[in-house]
PDB file of N, CA and C in Angstrom:
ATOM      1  N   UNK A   1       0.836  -1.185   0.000  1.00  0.00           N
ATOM      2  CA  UNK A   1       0.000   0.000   0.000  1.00  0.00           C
ATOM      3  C   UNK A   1       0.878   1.245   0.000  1.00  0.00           C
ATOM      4  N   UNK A   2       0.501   2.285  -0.653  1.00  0.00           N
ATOM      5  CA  UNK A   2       1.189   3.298  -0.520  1.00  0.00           C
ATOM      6  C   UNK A   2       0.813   4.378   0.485  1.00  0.00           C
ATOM      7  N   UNK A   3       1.676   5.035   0.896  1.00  0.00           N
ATOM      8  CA  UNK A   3       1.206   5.732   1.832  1.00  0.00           C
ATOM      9  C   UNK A   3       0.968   7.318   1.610  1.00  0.00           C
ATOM     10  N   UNK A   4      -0.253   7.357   1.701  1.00  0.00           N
ATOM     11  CA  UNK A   4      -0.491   9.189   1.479  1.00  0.00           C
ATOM     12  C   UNK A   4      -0.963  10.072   2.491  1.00  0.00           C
ATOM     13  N   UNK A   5      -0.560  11.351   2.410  1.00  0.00           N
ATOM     14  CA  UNK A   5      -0.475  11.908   3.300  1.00  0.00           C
ATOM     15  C   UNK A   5      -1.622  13.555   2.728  1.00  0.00           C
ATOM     16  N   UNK A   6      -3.106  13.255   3.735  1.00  0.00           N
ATOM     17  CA  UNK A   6      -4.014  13.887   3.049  1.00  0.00           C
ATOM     18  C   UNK A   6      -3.995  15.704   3.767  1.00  0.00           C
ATOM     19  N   UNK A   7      -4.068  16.113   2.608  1.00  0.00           N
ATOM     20  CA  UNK A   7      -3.496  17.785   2.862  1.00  0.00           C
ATOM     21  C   UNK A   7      -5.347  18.316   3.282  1.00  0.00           C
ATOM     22  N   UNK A   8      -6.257  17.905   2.557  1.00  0.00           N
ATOM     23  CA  UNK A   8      -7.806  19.083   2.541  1.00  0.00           C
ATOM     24  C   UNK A   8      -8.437  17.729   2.776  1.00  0.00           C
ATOM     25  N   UNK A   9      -9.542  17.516   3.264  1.00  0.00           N
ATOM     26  CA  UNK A   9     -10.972  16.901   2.366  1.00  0.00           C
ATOM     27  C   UNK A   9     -11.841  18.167   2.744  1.00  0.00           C
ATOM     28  N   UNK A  10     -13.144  17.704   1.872  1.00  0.00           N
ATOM     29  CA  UNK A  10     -14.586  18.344   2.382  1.00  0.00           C
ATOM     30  C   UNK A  10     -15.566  17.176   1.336  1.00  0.00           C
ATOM     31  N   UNK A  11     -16.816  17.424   1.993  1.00  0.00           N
ATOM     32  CA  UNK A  11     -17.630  16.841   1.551  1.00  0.00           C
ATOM     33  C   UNK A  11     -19.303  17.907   2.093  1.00  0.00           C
ATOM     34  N   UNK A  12     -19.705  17.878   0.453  1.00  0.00           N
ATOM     35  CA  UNK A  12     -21.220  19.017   0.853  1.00  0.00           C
ATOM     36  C   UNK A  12     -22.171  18.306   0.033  1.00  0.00           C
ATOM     37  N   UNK A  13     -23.123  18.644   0.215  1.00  0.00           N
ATOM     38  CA  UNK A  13     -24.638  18.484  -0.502  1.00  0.00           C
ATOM     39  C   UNK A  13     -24.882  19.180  -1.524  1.00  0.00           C
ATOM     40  N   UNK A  14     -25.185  18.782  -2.451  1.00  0.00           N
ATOM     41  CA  UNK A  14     -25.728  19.689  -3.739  1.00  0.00           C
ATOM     42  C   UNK A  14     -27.630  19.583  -3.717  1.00  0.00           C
ATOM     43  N   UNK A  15     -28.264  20.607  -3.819  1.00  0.00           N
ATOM     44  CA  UNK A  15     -29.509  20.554  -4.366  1.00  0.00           C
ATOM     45  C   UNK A  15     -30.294  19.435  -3.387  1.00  0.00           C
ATOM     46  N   UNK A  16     -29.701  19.127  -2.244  1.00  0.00           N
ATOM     47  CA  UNK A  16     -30.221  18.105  -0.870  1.00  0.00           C
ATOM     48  C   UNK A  16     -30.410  16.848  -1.668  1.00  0.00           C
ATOM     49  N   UNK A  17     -29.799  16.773  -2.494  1.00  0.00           N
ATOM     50  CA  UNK A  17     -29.586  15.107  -3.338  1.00  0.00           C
ATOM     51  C   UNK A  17     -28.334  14.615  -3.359  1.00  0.00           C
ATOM     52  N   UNK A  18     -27.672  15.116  -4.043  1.00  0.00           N
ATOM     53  CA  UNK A  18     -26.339  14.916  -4.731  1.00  0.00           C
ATOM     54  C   UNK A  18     -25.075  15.113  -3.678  1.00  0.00           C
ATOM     55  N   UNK A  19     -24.384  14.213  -3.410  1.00  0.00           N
ATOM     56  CA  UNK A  19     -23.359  14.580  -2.850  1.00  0.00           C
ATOM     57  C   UNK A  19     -21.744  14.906  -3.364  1.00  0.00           C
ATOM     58  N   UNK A  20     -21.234  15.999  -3.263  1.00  0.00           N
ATOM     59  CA  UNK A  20     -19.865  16.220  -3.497  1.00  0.00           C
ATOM     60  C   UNK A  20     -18.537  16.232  -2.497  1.00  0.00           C
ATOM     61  N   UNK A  21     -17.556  15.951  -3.284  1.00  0.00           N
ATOM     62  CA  UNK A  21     -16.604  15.882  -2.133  1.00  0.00           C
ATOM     63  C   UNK A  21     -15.224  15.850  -2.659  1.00  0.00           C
ATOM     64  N   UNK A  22     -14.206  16.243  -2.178  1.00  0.00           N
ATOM     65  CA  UNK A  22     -12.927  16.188  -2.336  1.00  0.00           C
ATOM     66  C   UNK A  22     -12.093  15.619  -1.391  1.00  0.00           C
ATOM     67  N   UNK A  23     -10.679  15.406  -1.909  1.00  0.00           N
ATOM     68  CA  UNK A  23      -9.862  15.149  -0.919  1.00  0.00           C
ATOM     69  C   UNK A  23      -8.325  15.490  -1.545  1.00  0.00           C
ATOM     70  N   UNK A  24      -7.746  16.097  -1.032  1.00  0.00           N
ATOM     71  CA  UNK A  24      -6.324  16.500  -1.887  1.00  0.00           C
ATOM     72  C   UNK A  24      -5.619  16.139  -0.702  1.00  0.00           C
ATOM     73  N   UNK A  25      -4.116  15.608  -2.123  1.00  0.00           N
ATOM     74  CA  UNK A  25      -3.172  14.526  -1.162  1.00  0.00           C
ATOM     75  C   UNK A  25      -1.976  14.573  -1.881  1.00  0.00           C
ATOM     76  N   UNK A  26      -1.046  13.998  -1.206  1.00  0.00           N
ATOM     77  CA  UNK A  26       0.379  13.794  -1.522  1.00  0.00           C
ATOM     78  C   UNK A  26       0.495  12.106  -1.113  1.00  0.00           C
ATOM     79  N   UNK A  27       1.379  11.648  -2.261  1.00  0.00           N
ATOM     80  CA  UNK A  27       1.191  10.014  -1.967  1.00  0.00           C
ATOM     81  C   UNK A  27       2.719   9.704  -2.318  1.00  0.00           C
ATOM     82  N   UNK A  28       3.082   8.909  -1.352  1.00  0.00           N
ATOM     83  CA  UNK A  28       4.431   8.409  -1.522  1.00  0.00           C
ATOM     84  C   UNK A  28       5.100   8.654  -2.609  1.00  0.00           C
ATOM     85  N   UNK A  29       6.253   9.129  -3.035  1.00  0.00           N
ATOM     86  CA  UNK A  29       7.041   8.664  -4.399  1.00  0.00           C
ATOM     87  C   UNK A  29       6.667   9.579  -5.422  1.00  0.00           C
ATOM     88  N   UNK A  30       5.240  10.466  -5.162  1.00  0.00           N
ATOM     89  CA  UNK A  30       4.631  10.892  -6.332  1.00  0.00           C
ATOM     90  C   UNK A  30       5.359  12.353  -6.169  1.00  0.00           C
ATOM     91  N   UNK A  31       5.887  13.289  -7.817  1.00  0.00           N
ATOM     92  CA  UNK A  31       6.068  14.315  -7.547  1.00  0.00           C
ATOM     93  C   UNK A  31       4.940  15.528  -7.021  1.00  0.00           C
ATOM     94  N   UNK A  32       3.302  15.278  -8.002  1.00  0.00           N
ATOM     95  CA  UNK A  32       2.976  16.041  -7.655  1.00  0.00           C
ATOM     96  C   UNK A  32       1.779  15.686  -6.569  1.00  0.00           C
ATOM     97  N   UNK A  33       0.875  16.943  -6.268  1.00  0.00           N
ATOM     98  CA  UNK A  33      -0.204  16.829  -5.510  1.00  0.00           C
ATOM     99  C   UNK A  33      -1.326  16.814  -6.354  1.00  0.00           C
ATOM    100  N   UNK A  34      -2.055  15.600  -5.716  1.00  0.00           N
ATOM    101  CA  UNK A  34      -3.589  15.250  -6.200  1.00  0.00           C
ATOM    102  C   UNK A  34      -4.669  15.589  -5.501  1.00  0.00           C
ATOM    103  N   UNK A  35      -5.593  15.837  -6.534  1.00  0.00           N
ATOM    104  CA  UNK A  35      -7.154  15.871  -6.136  1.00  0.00           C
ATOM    105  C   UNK A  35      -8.029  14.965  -6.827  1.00  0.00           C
ATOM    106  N   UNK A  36      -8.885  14.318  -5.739  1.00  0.00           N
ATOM    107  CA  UNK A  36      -9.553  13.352  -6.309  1.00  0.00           C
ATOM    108  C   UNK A  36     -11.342  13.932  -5.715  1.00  0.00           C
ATOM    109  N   UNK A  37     -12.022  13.873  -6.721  1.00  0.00           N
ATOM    110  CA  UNK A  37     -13.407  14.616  -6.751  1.00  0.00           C
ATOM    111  C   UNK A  37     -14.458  13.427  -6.452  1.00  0.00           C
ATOM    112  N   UNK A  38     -15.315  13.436  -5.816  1.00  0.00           N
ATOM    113  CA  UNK A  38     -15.978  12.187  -5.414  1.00  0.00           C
ATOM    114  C   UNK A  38     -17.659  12.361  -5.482  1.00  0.00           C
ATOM    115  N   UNK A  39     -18.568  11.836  -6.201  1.00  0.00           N
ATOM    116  CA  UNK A  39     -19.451  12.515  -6.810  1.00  0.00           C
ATOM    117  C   UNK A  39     -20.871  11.057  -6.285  1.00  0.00           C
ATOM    118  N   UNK A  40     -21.822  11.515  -5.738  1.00  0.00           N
ATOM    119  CA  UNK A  40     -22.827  10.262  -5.401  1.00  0.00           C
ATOM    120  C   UNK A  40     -24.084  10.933  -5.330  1.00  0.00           C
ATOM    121  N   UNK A  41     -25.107  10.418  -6.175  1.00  0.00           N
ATOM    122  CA  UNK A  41     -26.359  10.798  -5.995  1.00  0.00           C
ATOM    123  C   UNK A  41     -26.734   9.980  -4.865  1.00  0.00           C
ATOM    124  N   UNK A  42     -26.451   9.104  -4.059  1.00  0.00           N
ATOM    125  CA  UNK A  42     -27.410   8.207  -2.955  1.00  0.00           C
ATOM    126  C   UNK A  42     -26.123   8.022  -1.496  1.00  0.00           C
ATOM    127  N   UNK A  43     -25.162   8.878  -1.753  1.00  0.00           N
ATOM    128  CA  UNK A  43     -24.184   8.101  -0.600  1.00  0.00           C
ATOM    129  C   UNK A  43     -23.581   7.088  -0.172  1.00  0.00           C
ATOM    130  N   UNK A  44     -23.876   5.938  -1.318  1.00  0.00           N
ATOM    131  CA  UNK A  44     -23.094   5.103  -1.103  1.00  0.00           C
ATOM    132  C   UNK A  44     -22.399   4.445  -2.219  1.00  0.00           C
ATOM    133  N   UNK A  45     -22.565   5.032  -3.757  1.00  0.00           N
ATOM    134  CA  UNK A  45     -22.536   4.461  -5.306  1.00  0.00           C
ATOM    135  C   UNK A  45     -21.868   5.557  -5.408  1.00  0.00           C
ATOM    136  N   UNK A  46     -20.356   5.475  -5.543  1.00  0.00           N
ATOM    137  CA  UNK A  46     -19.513   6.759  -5.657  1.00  0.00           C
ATOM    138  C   UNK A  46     -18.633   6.774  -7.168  1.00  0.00           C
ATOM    139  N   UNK A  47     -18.821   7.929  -7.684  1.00  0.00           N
ATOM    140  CA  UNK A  47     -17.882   8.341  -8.999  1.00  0.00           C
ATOM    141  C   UNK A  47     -17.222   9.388  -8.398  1.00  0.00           C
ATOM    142  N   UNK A  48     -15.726   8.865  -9.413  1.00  0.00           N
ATOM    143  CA  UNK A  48     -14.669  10.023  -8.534  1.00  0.00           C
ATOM    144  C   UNK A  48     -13.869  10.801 -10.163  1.00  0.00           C
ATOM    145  N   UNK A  49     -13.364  11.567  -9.783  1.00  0.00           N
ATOM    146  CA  UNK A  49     -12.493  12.054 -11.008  1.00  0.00           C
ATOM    147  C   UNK A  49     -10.935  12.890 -10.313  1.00  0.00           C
ATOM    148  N   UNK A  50      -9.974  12.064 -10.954  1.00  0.00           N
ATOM    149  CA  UNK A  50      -8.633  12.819 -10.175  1.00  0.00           C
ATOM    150  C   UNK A  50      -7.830  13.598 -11.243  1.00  0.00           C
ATOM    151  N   UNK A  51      -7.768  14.351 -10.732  1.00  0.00           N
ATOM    152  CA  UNK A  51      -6.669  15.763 -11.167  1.00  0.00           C
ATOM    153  C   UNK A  51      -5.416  16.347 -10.350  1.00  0.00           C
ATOM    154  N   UNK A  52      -4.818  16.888 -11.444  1.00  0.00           N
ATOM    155  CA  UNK A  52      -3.608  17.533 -10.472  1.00  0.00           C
ATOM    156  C   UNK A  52      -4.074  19.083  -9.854  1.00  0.00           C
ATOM    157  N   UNK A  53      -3.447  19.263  -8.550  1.00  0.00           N
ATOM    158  CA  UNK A  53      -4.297  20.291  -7.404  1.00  0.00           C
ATOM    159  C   UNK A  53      -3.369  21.281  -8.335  1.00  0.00           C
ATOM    160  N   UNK A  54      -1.967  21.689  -8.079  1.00  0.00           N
ATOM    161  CA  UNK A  54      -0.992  22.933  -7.898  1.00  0.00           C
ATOM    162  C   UNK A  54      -0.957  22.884  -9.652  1.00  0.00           C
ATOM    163  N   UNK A  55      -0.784  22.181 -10.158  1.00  0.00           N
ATOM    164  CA  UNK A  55      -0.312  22.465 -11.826  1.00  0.00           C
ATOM    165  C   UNK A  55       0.027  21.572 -12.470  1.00  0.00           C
ATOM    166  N   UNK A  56      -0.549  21.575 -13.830  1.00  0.00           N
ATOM    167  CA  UNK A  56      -0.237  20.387 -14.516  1.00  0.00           C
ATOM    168  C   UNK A  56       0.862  19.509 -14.462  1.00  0.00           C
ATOM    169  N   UNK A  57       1.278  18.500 -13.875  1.00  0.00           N
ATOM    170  CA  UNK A  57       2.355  17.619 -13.929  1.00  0.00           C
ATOM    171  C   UNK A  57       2.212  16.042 -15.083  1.00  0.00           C
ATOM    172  N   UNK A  58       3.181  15.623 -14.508  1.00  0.00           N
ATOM    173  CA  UNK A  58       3.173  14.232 -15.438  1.00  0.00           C
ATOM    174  C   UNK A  58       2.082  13.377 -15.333  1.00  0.00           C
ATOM    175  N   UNK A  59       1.702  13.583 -17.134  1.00  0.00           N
ATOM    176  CA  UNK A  59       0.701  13.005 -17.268  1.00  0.00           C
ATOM    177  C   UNK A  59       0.808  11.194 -17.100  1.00  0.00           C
ATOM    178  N   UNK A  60       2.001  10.500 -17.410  1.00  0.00           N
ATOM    179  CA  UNK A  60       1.927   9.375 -17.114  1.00  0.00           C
ATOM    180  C   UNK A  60       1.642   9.310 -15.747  1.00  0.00           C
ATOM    181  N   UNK A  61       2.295   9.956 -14.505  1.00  0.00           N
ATOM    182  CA  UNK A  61       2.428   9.714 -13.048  1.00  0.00           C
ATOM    183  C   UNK A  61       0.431   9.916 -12.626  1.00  0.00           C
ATOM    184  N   UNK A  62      -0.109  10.727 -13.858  1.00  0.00           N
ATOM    185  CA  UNK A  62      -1.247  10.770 -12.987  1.00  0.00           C
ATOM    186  C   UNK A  62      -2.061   9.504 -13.578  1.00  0.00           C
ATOM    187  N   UNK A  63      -1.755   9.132 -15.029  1.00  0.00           N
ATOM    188  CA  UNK A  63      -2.234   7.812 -14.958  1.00  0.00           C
ATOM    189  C   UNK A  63      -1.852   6.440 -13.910  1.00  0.00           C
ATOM    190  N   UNK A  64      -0.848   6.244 -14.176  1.00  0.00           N
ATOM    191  CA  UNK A  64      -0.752   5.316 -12.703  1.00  0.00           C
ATOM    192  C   UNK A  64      -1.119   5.526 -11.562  1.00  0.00           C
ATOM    193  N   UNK A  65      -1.602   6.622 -10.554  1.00  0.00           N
ATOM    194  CA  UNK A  65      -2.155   7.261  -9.738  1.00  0.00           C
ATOM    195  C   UNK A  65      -3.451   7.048 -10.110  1.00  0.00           C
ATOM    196  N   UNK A  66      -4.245   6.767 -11.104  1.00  0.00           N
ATOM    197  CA  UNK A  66      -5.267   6.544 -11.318  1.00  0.00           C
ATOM    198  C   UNK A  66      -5.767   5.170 -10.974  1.00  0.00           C
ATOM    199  N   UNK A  67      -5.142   4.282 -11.753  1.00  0.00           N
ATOM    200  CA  UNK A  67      -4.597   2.932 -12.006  1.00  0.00           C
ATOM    201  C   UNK A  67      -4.169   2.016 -10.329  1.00  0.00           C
ATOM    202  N   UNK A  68      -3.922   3.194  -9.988  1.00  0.00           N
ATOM    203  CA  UNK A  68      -3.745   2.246  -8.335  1.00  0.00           C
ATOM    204  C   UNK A  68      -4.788   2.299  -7.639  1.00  0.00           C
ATOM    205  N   UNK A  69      -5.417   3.773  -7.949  1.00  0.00           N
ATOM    206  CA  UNK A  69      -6.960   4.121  -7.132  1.00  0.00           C
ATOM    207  C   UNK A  69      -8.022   2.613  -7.201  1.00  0.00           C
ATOM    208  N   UNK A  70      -7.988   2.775  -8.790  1.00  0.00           N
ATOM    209  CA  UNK A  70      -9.027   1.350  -9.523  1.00  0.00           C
ATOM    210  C   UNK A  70      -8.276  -0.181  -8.707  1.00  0.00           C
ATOM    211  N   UNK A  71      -7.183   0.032  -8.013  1.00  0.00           N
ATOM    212  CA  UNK A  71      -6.732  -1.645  -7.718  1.00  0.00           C
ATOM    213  C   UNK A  71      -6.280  -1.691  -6.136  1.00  0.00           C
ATOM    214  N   UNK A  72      -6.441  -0.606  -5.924  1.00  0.00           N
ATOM    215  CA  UNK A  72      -6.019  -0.218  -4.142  1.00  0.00           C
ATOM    216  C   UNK A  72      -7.148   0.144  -3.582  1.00  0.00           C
ATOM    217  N   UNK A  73      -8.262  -0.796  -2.809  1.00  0.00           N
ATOM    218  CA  UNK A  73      -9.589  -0.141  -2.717  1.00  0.00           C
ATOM    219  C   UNK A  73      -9.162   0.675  -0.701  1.00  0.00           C
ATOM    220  N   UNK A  74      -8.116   0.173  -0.238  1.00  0.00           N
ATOM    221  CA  UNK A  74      -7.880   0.776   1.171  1.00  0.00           C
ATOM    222  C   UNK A  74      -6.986   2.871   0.973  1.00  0.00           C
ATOM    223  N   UNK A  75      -6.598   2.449  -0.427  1.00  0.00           N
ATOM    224  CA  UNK A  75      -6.438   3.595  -0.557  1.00  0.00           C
ATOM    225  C   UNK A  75      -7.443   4.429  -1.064  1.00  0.00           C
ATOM    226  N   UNK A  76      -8.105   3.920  -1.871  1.00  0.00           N
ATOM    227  CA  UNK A  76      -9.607   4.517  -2.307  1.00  0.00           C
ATOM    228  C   UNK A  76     -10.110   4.931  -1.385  1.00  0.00           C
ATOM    229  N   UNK A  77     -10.383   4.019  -0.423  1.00  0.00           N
ATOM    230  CA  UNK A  77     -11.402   4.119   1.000  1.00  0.00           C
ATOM    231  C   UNK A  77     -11.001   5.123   1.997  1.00  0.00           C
ATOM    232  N   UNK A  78      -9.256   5.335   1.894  1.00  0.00           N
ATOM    233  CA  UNK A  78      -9.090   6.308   2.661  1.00  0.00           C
ATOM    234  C   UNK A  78      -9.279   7.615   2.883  1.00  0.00           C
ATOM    235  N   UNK A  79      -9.268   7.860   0.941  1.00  0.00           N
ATOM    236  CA  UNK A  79      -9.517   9.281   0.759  1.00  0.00           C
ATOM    237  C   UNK A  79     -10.965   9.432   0.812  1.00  0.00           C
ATOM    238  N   UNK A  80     -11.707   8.717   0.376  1.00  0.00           N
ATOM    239  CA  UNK A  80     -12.995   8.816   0.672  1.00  0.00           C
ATOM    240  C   UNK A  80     -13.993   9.041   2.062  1.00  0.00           C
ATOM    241  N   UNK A  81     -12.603   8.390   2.788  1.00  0.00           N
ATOM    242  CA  UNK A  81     -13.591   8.706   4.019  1.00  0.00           C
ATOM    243  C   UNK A  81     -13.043   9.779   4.705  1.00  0.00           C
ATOM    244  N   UNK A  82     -11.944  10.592   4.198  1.00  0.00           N
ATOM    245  CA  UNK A  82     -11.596  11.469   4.423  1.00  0.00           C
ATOM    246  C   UNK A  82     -12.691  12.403   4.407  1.00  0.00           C
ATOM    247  N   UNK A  83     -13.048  12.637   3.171  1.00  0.00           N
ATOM    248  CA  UNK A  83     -14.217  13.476   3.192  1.00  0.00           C
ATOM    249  C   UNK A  83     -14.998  13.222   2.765  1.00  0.00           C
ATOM    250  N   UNK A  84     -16.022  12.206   3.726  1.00  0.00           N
ATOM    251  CA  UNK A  84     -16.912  12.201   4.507  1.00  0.00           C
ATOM    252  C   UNK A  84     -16.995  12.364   5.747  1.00  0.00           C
ATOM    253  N   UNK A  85     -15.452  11.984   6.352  1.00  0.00           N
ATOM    254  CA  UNK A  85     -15.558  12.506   7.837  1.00  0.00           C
ATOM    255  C   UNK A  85     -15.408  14.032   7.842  1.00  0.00           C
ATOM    256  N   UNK A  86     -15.180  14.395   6.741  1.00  0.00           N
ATOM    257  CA  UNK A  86     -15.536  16.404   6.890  1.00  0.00           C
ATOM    258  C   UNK A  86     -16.640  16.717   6.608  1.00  0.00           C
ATOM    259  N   UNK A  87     -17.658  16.072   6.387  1.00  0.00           N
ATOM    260  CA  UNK A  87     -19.094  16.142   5.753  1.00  0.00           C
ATOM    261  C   UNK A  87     -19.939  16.935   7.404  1.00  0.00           C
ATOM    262  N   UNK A  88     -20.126  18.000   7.139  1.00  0.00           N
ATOM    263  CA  UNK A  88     -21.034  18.899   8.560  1.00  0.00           C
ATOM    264  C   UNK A  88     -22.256  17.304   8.910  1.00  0.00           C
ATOM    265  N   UNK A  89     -21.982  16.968  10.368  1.00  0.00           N
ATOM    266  CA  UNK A  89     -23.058  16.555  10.837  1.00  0.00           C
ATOM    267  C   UNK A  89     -24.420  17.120  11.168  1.00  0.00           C
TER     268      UNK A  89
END
């Protein structure tokens, strides 16, 4: 597992349906910093989309960063519950 080290989350409500959420991170080995966008109409069926936070960097590094998300579900899970645990109770 790699180890990342999470800089932001948040997580809000859209339109009292839709839920949004982020989490920006720095992950072992990687030069740059990521954001990964986390998108659920029901709270528990999640689509995510990752980008680079500070500025375009290597586009291969963000494919494999992608590529681990899809095969590392404890790293998935981490950022995810990152923000949801920032989600206002």
């Amino acid at each position: 597992m790699v180890t990342i080290e999470i800089i932001r989350a948040e997580m809000r409500r859209e339109d009292e349906k839709n839920y949004v959420g982020n989490t920006i991170f720095r992950a072992e080995g990687a030069k740059s910093v990521y954001e990964i966008t986390f998108m659920s109409k029901n709270g528990k069926d999640w689509d995510y989309s990752l980008h680079f936070t500070e500025q375009s960097g290597d586009e291969e590094e963000l494919l494999r960063m992608d590529e681990l998300l899809e095969n590392d579900d404890d790293m998935y899970n981490q950022l995810l519950d990152a923000a949801l645990d920032a989600y206002p109770a």
